[in-house]
N, C-alpha and C. Protein backbone atom coordinates (compact mmCIF):
# COMPACT_ATOMS: atom_id res chain seq x y z
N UNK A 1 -59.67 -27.67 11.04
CA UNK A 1 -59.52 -26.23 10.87
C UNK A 1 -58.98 -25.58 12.15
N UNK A 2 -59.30 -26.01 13.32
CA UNK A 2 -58.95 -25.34 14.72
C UNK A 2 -57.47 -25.55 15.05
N UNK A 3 -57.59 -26.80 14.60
CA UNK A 3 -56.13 -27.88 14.93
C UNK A 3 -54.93 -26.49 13.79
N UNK A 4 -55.17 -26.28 12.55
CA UNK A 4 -54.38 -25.58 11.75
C UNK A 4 -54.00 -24.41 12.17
N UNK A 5 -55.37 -23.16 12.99
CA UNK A 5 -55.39 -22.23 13.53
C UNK A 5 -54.45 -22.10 14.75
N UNK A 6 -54.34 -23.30 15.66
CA UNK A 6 -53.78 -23.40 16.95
C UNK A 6 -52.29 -23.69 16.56
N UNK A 7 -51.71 -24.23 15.25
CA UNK A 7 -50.37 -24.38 15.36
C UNK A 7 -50.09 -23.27 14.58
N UNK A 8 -50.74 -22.68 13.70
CA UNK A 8 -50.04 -21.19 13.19
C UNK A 8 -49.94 -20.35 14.43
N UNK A 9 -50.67 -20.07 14.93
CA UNK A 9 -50.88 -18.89 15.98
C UNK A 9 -49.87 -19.49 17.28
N UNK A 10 -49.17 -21.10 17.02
CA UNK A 10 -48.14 -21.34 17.94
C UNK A 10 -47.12 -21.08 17.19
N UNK A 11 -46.90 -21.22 15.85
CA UNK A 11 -45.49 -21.20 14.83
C UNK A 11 -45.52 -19.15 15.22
N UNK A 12 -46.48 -18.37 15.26
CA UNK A 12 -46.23 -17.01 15.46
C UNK A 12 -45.93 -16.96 16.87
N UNK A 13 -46.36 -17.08 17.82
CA UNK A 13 -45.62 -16.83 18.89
C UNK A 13 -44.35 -17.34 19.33
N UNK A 14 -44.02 -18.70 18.83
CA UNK A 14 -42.26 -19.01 18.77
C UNK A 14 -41.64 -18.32 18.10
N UNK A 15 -41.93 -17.83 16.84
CA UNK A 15 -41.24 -17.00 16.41
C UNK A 15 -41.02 -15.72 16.70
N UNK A 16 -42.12 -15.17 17.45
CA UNK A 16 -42.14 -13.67 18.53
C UNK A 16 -40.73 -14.19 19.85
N UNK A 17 -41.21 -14.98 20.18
CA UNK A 17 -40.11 -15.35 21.24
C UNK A 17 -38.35 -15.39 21.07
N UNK A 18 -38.65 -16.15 20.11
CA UNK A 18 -37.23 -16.24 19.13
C UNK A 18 -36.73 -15.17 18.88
N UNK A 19 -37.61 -14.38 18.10
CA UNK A 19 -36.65 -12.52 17.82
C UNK A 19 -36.62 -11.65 19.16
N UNK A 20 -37.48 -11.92 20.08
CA UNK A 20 -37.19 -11.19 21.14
C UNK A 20 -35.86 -11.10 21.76
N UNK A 21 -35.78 -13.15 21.89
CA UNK A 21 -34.50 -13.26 22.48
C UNK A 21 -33.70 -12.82 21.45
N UNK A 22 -33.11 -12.88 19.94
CA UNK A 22 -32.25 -12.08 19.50
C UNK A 22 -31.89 -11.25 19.72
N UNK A 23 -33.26 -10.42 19.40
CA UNK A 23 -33.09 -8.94 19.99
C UNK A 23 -32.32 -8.20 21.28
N UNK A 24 -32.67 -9.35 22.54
CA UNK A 24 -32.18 -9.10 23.72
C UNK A 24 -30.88 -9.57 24.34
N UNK A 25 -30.60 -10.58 23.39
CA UNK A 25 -28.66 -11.35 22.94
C UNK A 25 -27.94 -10.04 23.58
N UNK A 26 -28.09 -8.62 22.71
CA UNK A 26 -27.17 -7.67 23.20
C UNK A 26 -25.64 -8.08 23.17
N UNK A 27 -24.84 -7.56 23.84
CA UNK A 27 -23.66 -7.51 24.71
C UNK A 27 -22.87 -9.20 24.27
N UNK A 28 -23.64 -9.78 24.97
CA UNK A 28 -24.10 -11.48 24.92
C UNK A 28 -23.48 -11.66 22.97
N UNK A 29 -24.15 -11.81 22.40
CA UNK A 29 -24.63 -11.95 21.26
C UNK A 29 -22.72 -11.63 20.17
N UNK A 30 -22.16 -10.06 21.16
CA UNK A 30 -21.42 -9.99 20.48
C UNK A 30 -19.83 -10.52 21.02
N UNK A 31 -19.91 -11.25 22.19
CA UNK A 31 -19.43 -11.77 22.47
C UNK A 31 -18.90 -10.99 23.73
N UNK A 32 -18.15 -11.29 24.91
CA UNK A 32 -17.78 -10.67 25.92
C UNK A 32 -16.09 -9.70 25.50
N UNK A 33 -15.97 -8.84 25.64
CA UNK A 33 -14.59 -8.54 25.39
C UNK A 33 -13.39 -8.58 25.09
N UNK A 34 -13.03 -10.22 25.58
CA UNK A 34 -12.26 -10.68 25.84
C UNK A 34 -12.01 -11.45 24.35
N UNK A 35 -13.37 -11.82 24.19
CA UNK A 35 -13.96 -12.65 22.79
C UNK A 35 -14.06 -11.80 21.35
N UNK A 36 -13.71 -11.08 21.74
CA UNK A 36 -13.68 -9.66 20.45
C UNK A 36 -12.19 -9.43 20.00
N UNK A 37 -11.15 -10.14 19.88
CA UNK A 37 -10.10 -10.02 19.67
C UNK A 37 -9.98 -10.32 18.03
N UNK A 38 -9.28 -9.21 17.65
CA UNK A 38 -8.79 -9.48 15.67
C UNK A 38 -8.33 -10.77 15.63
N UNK A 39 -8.60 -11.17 14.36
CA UNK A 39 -8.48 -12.48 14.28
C UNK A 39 -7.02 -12.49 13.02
N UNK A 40 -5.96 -13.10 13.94
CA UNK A 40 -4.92 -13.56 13.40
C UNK A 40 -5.04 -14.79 11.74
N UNK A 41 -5.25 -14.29 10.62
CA UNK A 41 -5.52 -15.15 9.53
C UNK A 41 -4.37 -16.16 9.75
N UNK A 42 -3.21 -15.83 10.02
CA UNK A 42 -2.36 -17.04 10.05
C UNK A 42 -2.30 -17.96 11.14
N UNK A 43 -3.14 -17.88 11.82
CA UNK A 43 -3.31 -18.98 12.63
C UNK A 43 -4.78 -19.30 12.48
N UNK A 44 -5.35 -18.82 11.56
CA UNK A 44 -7.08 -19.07 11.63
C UNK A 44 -7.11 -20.89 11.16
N UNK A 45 -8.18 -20.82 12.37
CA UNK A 45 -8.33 -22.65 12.52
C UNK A 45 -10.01 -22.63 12.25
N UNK A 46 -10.52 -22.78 11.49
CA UNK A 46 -11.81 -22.77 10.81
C UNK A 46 -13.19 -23.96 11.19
N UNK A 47 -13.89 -23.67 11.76
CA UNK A 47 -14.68 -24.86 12.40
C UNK A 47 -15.56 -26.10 11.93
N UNK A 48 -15.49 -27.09 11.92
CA UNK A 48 -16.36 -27.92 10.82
C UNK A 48 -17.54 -27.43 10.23
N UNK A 49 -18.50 -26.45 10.74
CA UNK A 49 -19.59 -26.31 10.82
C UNK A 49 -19.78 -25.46 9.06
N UNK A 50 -21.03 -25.17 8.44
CA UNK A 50 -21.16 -24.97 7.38
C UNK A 50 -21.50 -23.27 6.94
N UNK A 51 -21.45 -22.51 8.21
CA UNK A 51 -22.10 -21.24 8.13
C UNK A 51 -21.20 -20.49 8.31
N UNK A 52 -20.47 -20.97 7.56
CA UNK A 52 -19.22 -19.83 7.62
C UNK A 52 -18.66 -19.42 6.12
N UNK A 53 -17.89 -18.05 5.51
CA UNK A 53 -17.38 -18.45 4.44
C UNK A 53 -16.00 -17.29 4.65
N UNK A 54 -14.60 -17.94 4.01
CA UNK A 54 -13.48 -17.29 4.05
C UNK A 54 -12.93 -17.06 2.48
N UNK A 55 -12.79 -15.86 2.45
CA UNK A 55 -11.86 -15.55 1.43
C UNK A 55 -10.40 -14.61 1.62
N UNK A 56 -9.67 -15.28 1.14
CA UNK A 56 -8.13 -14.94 1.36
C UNK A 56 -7.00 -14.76 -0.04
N UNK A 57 -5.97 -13.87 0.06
CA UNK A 57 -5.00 -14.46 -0.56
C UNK A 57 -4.15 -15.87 -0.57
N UNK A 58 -3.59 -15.96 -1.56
CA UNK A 58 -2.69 -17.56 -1.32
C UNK A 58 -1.95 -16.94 -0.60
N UNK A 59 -1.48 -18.50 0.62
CA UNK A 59 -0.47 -17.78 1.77
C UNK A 59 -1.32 -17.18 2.76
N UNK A 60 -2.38 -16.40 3.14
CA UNK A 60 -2.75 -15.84 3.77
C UNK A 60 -3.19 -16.93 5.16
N UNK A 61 -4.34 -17.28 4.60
CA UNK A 61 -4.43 -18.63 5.65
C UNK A 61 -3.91 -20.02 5.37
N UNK A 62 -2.78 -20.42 6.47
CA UNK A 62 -2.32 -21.64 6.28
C UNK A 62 -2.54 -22.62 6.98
N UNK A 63 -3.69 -22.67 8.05
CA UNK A 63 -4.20 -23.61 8.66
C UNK A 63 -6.05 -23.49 8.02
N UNK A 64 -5.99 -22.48 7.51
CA UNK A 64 -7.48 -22.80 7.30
C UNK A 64 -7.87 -22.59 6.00
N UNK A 65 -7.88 -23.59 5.14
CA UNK A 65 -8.13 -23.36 3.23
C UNK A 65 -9.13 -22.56 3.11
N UNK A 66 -8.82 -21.17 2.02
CA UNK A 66 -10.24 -20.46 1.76
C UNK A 66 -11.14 -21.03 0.67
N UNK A 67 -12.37 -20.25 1.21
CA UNK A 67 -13.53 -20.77 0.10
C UNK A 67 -13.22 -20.12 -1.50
N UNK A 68 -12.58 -19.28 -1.52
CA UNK A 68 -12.43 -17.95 -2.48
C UNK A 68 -11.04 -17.43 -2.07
N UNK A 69 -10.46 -17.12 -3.52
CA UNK A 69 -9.58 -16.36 -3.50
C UNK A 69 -9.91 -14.91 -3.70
N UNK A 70 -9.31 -13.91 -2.45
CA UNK A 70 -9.40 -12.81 -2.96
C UNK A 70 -8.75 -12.02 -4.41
N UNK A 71 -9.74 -11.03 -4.67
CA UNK A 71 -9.12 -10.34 -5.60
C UNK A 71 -8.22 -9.58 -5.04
N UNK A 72 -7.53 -9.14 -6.51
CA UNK A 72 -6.32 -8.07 -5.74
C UNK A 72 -7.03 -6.58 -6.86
N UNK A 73 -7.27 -4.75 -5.55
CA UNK A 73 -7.78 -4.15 -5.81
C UNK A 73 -6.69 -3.16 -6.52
N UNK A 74 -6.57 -2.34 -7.76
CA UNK A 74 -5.52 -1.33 -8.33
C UNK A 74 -5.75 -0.45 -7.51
N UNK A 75 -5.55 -0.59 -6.32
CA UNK A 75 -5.51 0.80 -5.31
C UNK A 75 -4.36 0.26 -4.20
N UNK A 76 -4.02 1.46 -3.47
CA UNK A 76 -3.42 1.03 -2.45
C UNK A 76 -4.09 0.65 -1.45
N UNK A 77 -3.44 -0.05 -0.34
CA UNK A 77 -4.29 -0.41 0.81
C UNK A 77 -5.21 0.60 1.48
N UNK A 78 -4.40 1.94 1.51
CA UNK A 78 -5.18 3.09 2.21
C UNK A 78 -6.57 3.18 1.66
N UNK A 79 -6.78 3.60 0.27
CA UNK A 79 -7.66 3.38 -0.53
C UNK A 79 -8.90 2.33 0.06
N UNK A 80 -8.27 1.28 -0.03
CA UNK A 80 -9.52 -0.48 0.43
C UNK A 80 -9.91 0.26 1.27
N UNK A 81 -9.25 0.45 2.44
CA UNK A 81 -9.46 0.28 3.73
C UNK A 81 -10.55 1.38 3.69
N UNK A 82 -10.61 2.43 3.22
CA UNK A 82 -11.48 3.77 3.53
C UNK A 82 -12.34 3.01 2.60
N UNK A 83 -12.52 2.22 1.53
CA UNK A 83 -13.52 2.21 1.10
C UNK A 83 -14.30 1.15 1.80
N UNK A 84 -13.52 0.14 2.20
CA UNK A 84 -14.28 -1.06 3.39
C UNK A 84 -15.08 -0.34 4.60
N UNK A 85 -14.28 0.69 5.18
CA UNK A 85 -14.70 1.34 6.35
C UNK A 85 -15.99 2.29 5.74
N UNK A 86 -16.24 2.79 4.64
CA UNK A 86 -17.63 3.40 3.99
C UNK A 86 -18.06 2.18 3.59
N UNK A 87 -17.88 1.39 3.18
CA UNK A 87 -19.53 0.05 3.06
C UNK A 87 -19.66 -0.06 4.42
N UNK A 88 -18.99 -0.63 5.06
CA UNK A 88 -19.54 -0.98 6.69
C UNK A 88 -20.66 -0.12 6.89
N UNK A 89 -20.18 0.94 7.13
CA UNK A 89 -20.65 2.34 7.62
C UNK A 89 -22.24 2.53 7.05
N UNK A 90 -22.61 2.14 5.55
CA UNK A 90 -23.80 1.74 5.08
C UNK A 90 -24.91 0.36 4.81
N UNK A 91 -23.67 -0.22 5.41
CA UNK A 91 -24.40 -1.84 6.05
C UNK A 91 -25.61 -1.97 6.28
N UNK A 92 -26.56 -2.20 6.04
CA UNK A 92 -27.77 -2.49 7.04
C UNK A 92 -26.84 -3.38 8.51
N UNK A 93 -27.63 -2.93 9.43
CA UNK A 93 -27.48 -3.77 10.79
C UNK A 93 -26.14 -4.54 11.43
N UNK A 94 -25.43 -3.43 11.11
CA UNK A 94 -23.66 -3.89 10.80
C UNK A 94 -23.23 -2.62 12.05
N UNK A 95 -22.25 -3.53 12.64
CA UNK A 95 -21.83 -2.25 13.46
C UNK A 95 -19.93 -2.95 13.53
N UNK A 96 -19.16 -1.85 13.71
CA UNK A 96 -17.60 -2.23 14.07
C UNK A 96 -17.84 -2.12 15.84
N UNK A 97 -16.79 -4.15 15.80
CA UNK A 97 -16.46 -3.94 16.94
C UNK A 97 -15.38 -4.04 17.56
N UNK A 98 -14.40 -3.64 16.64
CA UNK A 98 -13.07 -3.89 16.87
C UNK A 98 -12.16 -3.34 15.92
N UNK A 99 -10.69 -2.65 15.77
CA UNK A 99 -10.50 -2.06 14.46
C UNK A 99 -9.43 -1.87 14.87
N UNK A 100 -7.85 -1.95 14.19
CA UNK A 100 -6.37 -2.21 14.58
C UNK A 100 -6.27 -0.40 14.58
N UNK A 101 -5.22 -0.19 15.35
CA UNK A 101 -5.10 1.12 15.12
C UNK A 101 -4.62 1.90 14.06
N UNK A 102 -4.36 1.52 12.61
CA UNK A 102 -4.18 1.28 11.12
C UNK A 102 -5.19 1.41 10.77
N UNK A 103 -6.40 0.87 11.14
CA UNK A 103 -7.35 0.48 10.58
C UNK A 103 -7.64 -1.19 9.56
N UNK A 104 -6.21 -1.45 9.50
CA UNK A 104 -6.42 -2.47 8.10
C UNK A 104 -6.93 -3.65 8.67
N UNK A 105 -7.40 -3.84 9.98
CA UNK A 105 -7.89 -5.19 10.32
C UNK A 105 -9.04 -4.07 11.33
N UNK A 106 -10.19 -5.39 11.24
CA UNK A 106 -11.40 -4.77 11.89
C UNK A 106 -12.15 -6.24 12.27
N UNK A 107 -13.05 -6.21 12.94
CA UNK A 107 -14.17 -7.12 13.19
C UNK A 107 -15.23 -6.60 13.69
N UNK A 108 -16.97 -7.02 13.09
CA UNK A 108 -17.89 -6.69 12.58
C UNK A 108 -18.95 -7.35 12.99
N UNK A 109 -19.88 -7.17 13.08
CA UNK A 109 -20.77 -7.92 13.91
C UNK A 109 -22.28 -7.35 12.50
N UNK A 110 -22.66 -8.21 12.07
CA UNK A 110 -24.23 -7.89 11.16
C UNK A 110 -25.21 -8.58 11.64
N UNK A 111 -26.22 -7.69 12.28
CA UNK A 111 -27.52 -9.23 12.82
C UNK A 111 -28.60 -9.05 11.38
N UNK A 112 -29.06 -10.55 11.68
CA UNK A 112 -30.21 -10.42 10.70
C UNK A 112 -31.60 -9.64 10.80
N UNK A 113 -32.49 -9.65 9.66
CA UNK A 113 -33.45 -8.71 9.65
C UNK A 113 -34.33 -9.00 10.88
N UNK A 114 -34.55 -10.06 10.73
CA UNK A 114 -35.89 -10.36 11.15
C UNK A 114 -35.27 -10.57 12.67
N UNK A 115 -34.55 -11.74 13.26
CA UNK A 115 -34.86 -12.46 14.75
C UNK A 115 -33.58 -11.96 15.39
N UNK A 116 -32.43 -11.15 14.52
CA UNK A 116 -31.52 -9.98 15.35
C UNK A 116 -29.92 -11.10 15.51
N UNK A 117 -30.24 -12.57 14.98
CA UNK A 117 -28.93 -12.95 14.92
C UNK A 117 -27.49 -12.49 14.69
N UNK A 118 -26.33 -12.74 15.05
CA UNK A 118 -25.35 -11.99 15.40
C UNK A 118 -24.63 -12.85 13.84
N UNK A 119 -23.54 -12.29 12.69
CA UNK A 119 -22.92 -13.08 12.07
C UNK A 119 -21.67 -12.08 12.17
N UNK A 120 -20.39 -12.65 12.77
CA UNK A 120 -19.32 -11.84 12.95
C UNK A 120 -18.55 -11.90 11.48
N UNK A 121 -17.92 -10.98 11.38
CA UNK A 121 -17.13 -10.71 10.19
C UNK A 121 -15.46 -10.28 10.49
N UNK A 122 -14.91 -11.12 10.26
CA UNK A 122 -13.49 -10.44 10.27
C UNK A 122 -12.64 -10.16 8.57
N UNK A 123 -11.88 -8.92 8.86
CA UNK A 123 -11.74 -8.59 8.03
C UNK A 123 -10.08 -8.14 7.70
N UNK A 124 -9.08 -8.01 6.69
CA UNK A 124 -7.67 -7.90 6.40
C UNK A 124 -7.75 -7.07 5.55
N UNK A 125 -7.08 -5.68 5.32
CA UNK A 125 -6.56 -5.17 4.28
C UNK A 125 -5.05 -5.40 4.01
N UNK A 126 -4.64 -5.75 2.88
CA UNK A 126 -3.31 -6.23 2.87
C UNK A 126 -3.04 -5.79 1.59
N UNK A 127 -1.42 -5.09 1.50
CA UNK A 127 -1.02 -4.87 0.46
C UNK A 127 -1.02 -6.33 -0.03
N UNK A 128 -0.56 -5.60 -1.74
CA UNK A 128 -0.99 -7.07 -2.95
C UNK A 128 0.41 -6.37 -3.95
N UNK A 129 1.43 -5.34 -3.75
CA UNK A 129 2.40 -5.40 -4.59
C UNK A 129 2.13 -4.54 -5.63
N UNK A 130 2.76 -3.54 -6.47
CA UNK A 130 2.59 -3.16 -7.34
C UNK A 130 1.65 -2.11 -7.11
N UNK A 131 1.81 -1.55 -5.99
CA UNK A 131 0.66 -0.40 -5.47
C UNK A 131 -0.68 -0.84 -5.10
N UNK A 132 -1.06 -2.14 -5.29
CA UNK A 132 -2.17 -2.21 -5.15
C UNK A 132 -2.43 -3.27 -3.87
N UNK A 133 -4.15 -3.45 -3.44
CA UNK A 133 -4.24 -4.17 -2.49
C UNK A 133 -5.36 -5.34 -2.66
N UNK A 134 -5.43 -6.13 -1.14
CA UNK A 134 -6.38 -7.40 -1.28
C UNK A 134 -6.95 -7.04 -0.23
N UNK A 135 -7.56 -7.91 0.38
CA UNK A 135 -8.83 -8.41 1.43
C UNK A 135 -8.88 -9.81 1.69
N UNK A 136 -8.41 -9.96 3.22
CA UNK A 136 -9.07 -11.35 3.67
C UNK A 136 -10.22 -10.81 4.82
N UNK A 137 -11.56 -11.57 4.28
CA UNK A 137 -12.67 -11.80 4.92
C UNK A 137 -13.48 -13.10 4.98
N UNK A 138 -13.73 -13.54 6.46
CA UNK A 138 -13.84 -14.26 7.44
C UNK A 138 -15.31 -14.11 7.65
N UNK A 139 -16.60 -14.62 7.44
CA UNK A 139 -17.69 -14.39 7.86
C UNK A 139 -18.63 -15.74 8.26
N UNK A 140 -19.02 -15.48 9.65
CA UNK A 140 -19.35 -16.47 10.54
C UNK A 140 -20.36 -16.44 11.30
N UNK A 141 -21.41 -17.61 10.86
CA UNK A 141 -22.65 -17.21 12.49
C UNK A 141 -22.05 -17.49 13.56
N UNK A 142 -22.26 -16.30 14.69
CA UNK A 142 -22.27 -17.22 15.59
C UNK A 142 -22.81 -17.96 16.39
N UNK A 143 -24.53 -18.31 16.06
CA UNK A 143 -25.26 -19.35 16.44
C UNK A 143 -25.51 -19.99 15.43
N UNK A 144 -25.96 -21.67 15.79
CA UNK A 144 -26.29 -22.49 14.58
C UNK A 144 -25.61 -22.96 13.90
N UNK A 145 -25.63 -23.76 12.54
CA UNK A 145 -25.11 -25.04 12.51
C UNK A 145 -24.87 -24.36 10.98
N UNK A 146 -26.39 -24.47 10.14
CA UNK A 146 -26.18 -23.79 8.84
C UNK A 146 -26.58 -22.33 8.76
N UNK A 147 -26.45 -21.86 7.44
CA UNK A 147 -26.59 -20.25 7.35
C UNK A 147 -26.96 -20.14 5.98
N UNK A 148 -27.58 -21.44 5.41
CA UNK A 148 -28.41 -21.00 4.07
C UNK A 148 -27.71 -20.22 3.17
N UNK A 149 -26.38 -20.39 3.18
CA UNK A 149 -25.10 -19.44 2.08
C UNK A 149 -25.37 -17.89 2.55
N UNK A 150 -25.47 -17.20 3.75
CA UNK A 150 -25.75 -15.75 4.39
C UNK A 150 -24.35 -15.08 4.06
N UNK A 151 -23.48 -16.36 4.33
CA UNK A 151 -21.78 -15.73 4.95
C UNK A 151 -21.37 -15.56 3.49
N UNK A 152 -22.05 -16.46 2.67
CA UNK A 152 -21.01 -16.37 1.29
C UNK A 152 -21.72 -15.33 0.71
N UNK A 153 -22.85 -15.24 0.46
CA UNK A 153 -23.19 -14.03 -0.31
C UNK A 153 -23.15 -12.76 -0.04
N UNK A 154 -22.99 -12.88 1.65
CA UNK A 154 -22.34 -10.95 2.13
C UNK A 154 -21.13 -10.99 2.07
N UNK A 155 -20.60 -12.27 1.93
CA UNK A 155 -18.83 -11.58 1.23
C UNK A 155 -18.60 -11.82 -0.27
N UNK A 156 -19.48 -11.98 -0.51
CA UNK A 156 -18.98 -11.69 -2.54
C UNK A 156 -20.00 -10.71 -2.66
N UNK A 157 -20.89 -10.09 -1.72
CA UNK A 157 -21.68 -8.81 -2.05
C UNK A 157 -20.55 -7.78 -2.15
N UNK A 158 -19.96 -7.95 -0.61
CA UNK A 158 -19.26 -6.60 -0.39
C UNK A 158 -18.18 -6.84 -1.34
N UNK A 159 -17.33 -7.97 -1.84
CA UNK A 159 -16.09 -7.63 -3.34
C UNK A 159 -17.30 -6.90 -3.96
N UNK A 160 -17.99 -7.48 -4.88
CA UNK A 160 -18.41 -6.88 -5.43
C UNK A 160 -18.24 -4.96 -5.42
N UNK A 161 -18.98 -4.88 -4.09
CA UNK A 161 -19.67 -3.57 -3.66
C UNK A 161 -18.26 -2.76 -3.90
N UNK A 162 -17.12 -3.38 -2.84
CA UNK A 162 -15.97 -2.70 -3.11
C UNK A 162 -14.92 -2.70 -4.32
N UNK A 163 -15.28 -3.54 -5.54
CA UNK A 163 -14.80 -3.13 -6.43
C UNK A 163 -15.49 -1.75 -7.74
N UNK A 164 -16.99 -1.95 -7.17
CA UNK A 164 -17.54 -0.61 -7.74
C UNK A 164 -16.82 0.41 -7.20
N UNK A 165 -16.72 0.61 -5.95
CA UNK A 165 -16.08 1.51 -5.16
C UNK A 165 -14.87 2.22 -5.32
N UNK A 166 -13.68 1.24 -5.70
CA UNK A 166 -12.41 1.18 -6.05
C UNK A 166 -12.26 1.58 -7.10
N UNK A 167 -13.33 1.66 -8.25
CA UNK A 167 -12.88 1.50 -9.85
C UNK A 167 -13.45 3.29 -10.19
N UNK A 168 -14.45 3.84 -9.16
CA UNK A 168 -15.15 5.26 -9.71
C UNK A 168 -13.77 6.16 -9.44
């Protein structure tokens, strides 16, 4: 019984430690300045690792196969883009840290609830022809190995989110 008491009350204080340091990542966490640069899809080189998920048009990335094809939205790009830039904006724990002077490319930083992890997001508004537009999005921890599907389900949240958006 003591032995059980002494490793919970150790599994809670590693885990106090753990979110602290998230928490205190800061600056750190979102990378140094230099490291905050839009991310060119046509040269995107994609890392073995599993905590990542990309969705693109065909053509869009040609060094790095997407997980998902984007949809294409009956709006114009202007349209996406203001409506991408209002989900962000209501994100939980999402902040812009980077954004073309267009607006149609951005990068994003969302930490998690609990221990404050950093998962960067890059993002494309791109015309799609016929008045209307697409989205390539790029979503990536940047600590750790796996991500328990985090990256894929906040980017088929937000299609989702932004095709409600697009269609009212």
């Amino acid at each position: 019984m003591l032995k059980s008491v002494a490793r919970a009350l150790l599994a809670v204080i590693l885990l106090a430690a753990v979110g602290w340091y998230g928490w205190q990542l800061g600056p750190w966490a979102d990378g140094a300045p230099g490291d905050r640069a839009l991310t060119d899809f046509a040269a995107l080189e994609r890392a073995s690792t599993p905590n990542q998920f990309l969705v693109a048009p065909p053509g869009t990335t040609p060094k790095a196969g997407p997980d998902a094809e984007s949809p294409v939205f009956p709006v114009p790009a202007e349209r996406l883009r203001d409506a991408m830039l209002a989900l962000v904006e209501e994100a939980p724990r999402t902040a812009l840290l980077e954004r073309s002077p267009d607006g149609m490319r951005m990068l994003l930083v969302q930490r998690s609830a609990v221990l404050r992890f950093p998962d960067h997001i890059d993002v494309a508004i791109l015309p799609a022809g016929d008045g209307g537009s697409t989205v390539a999005v790029y979503s990536r921890s940047r600590f750790g190995y796996s991500d328990m599907g985090v990256n894929r389900r906040r980017v088929e949240g937000w299609l989702a989110e932004l095709r409600r958006r697009v269609a009212g």
